[in-house]
C-alpha atoms as a PDB file:
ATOM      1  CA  UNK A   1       0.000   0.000   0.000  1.00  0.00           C
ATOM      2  CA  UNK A   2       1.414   3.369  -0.916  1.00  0.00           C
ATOM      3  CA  UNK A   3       1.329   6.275   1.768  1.00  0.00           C
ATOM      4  CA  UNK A   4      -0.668   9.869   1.602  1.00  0.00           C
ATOM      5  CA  UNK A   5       2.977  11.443   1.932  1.00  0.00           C
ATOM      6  CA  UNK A   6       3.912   9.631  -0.938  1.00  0.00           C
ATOM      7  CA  UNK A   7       4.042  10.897  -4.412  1.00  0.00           C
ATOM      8  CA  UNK A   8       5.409  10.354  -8.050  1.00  0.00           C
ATOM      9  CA  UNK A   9       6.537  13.501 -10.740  1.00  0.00           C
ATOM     10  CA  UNK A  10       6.935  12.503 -14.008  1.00  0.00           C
ATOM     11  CA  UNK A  11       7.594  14.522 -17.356  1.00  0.00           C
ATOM     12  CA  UNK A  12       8.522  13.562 -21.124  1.00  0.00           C
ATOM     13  CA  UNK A  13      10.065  15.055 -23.934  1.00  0.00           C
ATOM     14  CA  UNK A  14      10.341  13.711 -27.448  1.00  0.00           C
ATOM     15  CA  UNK A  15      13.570  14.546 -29.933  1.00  0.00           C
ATOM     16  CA  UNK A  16      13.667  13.989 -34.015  1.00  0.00           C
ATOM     17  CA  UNK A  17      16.939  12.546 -34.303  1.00  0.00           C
ATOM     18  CA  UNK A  18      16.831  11.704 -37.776  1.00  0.00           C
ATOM     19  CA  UNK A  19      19.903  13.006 -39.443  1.00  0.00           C
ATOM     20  CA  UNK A  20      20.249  16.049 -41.830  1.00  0.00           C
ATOM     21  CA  UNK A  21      22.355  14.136 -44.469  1.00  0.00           C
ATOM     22  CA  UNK A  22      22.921   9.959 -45.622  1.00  0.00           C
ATOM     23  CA  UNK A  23      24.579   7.852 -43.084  1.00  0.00           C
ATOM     24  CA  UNK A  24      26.258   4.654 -42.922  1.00  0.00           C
ATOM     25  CA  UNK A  25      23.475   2.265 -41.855  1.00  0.00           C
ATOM     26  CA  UNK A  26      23.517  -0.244 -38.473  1.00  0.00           C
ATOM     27  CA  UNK A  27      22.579  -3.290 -38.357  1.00  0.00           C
ATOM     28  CA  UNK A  28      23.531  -5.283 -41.045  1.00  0.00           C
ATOM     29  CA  UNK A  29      27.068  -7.265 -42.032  1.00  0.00           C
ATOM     30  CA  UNK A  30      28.403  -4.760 -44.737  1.00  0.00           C
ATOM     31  CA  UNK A  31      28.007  -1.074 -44.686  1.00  0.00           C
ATOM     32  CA  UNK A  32      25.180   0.727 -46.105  1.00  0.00           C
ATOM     33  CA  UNK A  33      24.385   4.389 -46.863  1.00  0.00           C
ATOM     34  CA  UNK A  34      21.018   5.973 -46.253  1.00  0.00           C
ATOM     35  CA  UNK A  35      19.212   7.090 -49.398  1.00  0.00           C
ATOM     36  CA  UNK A  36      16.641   8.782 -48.202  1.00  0.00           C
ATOM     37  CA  UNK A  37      14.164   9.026 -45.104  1.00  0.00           C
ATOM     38  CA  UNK A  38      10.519   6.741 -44.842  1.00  0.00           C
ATOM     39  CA  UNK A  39       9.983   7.706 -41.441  1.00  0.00           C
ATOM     40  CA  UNK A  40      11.346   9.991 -38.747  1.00  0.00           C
ATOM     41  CA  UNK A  41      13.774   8.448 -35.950  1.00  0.00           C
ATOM     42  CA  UNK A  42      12.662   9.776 -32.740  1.00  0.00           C
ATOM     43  CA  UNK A  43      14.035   9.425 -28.706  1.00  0.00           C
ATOM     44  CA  UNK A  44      11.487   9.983 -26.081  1.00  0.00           C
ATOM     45  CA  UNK A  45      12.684  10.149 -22.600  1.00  0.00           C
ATOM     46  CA  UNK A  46      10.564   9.807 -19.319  1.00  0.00           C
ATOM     47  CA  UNK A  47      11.652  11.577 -16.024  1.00  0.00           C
ATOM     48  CA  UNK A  48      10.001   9.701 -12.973  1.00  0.00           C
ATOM     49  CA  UNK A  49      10.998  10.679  -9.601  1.00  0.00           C
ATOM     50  CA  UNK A  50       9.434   9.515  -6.179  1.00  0.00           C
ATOM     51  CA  UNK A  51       8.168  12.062  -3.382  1.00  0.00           C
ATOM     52  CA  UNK A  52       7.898  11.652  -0.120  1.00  0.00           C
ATOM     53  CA  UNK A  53       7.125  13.893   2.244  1.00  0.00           C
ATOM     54  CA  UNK A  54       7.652  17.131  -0.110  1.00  0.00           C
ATOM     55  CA  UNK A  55      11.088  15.510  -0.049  1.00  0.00           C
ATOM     56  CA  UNK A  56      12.490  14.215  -3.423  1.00  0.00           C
ATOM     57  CA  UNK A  57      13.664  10.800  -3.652  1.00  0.00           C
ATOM     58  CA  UNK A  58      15.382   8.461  -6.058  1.00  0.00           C
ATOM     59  CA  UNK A  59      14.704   9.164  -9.813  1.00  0.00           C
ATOM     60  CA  UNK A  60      15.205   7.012 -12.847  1.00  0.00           C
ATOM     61  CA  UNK A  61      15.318   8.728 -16.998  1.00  0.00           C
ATOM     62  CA  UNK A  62      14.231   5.971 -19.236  1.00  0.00           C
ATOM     63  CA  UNK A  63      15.338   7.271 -22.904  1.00  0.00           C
ATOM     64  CA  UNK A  64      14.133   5.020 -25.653  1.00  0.00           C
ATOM     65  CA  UNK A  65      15.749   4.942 -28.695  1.00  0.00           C
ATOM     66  CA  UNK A  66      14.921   4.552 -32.409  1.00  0.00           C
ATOM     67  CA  UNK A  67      18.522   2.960 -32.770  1.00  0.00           C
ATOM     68  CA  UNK A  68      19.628  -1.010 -33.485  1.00  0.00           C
ATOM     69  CA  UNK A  69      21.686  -1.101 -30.225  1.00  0.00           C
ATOM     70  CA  UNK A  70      22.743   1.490 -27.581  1.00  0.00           C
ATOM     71  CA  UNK A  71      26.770   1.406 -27.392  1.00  0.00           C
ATOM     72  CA  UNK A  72      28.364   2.620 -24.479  1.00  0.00           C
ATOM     73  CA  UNK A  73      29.918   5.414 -25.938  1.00  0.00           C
ATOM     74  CA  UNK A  74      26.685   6.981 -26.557  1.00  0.00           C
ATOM     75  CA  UNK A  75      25.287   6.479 -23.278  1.00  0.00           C
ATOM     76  CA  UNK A  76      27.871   7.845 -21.379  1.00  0.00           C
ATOM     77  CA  UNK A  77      28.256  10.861 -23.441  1.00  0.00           C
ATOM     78  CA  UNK A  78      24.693  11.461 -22.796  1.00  0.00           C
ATOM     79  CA  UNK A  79      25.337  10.763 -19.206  1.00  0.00           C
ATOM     80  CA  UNK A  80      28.151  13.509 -19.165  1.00  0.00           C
ATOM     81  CA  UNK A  81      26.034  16.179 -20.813  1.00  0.00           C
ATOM     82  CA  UNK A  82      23.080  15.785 -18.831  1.00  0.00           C
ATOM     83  CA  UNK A  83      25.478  15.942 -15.342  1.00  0.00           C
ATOM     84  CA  UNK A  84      26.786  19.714 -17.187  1.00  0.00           C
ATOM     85  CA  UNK A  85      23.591  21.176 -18.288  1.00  0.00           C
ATOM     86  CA  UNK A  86      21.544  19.685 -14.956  1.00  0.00           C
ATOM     87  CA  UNK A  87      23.646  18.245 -12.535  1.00  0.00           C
ATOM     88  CA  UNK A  88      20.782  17.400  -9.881  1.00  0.00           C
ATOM     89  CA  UNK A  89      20.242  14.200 -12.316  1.00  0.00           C
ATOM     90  CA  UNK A  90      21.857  11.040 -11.136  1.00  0.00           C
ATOM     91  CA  UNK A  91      23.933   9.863 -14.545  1.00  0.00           C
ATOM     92  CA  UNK A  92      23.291   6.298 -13.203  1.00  0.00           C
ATOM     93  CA  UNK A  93      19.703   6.873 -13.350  1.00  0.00           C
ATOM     94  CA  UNK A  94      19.598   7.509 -16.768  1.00  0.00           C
ATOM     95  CA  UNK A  95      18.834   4.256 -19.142  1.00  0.00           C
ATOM     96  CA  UNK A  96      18.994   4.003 -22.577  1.00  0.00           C
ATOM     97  CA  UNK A  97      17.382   1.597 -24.829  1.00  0.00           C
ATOM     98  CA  UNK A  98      17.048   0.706 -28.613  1.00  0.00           C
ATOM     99  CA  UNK A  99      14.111  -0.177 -30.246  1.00  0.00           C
ATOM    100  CA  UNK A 100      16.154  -2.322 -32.760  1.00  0.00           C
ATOM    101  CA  UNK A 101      16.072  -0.964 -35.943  1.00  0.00           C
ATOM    102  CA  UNK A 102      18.205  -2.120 -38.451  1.00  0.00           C
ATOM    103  CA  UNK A 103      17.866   1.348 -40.640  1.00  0.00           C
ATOM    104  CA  UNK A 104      19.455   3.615 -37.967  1.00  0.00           C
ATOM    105  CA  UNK A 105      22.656   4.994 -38.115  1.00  0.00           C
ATOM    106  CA  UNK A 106      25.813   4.127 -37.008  1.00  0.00           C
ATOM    107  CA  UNK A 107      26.628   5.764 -33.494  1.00  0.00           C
ATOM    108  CA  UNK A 108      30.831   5.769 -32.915  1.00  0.00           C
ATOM    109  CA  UNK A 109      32.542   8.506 -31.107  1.00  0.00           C
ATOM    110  CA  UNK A 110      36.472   8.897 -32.448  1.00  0.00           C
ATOM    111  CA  UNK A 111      38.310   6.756 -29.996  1.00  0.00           C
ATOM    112  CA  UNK A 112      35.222   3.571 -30.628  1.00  0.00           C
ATOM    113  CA  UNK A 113      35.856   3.900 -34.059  1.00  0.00           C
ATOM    114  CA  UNK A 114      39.379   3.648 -33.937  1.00  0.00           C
ATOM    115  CA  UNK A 115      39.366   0.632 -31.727  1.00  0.00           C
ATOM    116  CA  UNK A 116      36.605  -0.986 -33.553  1.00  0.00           C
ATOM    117  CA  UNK A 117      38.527  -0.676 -36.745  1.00  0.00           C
ATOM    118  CA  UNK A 118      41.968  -1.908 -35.354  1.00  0.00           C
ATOM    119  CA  UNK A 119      39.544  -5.086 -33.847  1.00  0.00           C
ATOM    120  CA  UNK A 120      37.742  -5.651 -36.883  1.00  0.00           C
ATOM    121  CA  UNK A 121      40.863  -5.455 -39.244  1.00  0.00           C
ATOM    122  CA  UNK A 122      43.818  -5.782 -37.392  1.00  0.00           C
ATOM    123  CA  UNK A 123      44.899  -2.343 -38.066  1.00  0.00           C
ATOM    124  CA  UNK A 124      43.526   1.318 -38.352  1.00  0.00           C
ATOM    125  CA  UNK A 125      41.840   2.232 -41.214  1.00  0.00           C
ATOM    126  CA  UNK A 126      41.205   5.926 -42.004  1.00  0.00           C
ATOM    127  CA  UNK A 127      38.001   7.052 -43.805  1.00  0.00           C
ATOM    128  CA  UNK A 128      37.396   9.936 -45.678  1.00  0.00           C
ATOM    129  CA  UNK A 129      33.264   9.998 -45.988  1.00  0.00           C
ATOM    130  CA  UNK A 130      33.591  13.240 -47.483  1.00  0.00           C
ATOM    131  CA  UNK A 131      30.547  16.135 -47.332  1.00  0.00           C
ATOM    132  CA  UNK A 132      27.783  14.291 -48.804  1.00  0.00           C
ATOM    133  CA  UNK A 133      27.703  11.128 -45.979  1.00  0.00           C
ATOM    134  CA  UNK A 134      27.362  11.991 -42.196  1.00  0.00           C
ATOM    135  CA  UNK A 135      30.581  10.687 -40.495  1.00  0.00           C
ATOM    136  CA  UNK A 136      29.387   8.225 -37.448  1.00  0.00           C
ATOM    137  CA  UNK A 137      31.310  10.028 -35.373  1.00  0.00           C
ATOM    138  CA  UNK A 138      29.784  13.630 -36.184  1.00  0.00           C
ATOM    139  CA  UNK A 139      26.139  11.970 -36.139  1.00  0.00           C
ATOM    140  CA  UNK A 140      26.962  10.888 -32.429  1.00  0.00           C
ATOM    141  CA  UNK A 141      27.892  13.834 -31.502  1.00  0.00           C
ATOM    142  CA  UNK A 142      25.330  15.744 -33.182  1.00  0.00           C
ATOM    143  CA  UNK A 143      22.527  12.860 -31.897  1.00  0.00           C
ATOM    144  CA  UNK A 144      24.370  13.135 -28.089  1.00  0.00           C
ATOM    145  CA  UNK A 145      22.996  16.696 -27.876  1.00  0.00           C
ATOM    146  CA  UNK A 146      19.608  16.154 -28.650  1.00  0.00           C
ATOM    147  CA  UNK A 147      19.330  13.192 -26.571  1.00  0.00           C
ATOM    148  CA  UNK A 148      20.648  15.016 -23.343  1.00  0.00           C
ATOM    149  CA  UNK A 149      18.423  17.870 -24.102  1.00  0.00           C
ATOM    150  CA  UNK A 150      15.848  15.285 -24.390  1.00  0.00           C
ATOM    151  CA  UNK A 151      16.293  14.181 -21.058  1.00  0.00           C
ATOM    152  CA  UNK A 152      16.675  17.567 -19.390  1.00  0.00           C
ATOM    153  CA  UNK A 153      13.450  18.824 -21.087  1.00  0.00           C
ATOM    154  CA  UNK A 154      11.746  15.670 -19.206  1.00  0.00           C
ATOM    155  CA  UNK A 155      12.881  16.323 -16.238  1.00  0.00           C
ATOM    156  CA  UNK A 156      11.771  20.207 -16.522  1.00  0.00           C
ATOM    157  CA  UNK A 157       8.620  19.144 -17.664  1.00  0.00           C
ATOM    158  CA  UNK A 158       7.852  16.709 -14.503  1.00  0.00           C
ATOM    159  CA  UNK A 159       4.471  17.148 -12.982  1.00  0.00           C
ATOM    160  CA  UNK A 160       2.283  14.811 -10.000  1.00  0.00           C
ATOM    161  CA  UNK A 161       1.364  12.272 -11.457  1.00  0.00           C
ATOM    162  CA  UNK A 162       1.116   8.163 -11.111  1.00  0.00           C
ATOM    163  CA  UNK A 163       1.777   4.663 -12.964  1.00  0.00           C
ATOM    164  CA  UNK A 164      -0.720   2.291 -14.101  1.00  0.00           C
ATOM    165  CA  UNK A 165      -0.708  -1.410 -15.745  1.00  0.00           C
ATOM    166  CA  UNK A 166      -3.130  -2.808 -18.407  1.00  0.00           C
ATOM    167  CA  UNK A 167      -2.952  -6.257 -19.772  1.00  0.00           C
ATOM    168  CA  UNK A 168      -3.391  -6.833 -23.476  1.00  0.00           C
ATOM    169  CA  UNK A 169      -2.212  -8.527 -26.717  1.00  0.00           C
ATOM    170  CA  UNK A 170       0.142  -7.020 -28.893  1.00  0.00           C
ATOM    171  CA  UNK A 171       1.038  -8.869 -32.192  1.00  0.00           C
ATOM    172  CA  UNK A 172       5.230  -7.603 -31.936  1.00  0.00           C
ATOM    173  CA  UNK A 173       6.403  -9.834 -34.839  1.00  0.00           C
ATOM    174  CA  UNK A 174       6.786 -13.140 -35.870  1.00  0.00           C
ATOM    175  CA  UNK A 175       8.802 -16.444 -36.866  1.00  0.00           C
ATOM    176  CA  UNK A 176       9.748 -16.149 -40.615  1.00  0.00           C
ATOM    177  CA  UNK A 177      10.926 -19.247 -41.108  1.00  0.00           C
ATOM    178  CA  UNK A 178       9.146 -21.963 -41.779  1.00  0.00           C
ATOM    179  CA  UNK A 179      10.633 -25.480 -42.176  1.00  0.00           C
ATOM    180  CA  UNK A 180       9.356 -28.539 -44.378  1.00  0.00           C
ATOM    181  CA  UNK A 181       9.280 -32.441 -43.872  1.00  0.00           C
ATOM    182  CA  UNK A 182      11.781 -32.810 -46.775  1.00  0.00           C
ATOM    183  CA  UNK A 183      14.316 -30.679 -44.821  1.00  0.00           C
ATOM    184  CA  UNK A 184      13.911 -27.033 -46.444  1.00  0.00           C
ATOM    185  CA  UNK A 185      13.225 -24.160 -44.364  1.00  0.00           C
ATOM    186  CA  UNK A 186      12.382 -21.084 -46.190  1.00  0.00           C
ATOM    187  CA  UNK A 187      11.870 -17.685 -44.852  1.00  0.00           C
ATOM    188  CA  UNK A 188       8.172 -16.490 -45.246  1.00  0.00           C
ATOM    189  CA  UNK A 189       6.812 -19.957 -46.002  1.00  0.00           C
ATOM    190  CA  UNK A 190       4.031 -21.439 -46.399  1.00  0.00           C
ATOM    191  CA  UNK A 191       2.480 -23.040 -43.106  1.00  0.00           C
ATOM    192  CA  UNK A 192      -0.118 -24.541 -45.397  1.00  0.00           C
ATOM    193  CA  UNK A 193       1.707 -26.559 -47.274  1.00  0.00           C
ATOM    194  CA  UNK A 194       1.362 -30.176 -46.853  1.00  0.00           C
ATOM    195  CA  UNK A 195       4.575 -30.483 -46.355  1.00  0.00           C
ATOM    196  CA  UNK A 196       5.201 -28.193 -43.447  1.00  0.00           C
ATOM    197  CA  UNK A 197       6.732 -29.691 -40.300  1.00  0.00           C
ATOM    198  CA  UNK A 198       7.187 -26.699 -38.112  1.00  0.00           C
ATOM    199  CA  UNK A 199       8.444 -22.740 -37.296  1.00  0.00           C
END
């Protein structure tokens, strides 16, 4: 049971973080450059912080993220601009997540780049991307802004408020691949063949 002297605030903010010019592509084996934009790559963060007794308490920022994968380089540069431009916001309490998409950009700041290119290859190799592509290092850092103004906007915005559960279904995705009694699996199948075994 909660108590009367008890209390949640909780704000949001929402960023476009789609970028100005073509970027490499995440989230595939080879690299990829953007050709164009079908829809809008957003962040929204949510500031929740418990009250009690007038008195704040802990706080969390969840920031989700239209990204394939959050590195760590990203999150802690978020971390250190939020601590400059608001510094009563616990960096630990800040979480980032990715919603998984495989047509975001590539996040890198110099020094990940660097050591994921002497991993990868053995050895450094420089890349001139020129004017026309967005280097992943100057889409970080261009991306690292809005995000921490993201989550400082939340956490301006928070108001009383309170948390609620519902229980539904959601159709998220799918298995693909379907597999036959004669040993082929195929992706997007067809479960009514007579010859399907199983997903």
């Amino acid at each position: 049971m909660g108590s009367a002297n008890a209390a949640l605030r909780i704000g949001w903010a929402s960023v476009d973080v789609t970028p100005e010019r073509p970027v490499l592509v995440r989230g595939q084996f080879y690299a990829r450059v953007s050709e164009g934009v079908a829809d809008r790559l957003t962040v929204t963060a949510l500031a929740i912080e418990s009250v009690r007794d007038g008195e704040p308490g802990g706080h969390v920022v969840l920031v989700g993220c239209d990204y394939v994968r959050v590195p760590e380089c990203l999150r802690d540069s978020v971390r250190q601009q939020v601590s400059e431009r608001a510094p009563e916001i616990d960096p630990s309490g800040i979480i980032l997540n990715a919603t998984h998409t495989h047509t975001g950009p590539q996040l890198r700041t110099p020094g990940e780049a660097d050591k994921d290119t002497a991993g990868n290859l053995g050895r450094d190799v420089g890349v001139d991307f020129g004017t026309r592509i967005m280097d992943p290092t100057e889409y970080t850092a261009w991306a690292t802004e809005r995000i921490a103004g993201a989550v400082v906007e939340a956490w301006e915005k928070r108001e009383p408020g309170g948390i609620g559960f519902g229980l539904g279904f959601a159709t998220v995705g799918y298995n693909r691949r379907i597999c036959y009694y004669t040993g082929e699996s195929r992706m997007y199948g067809n479960p009514d063949d007579p010859e399907f075994s199983h997903i």
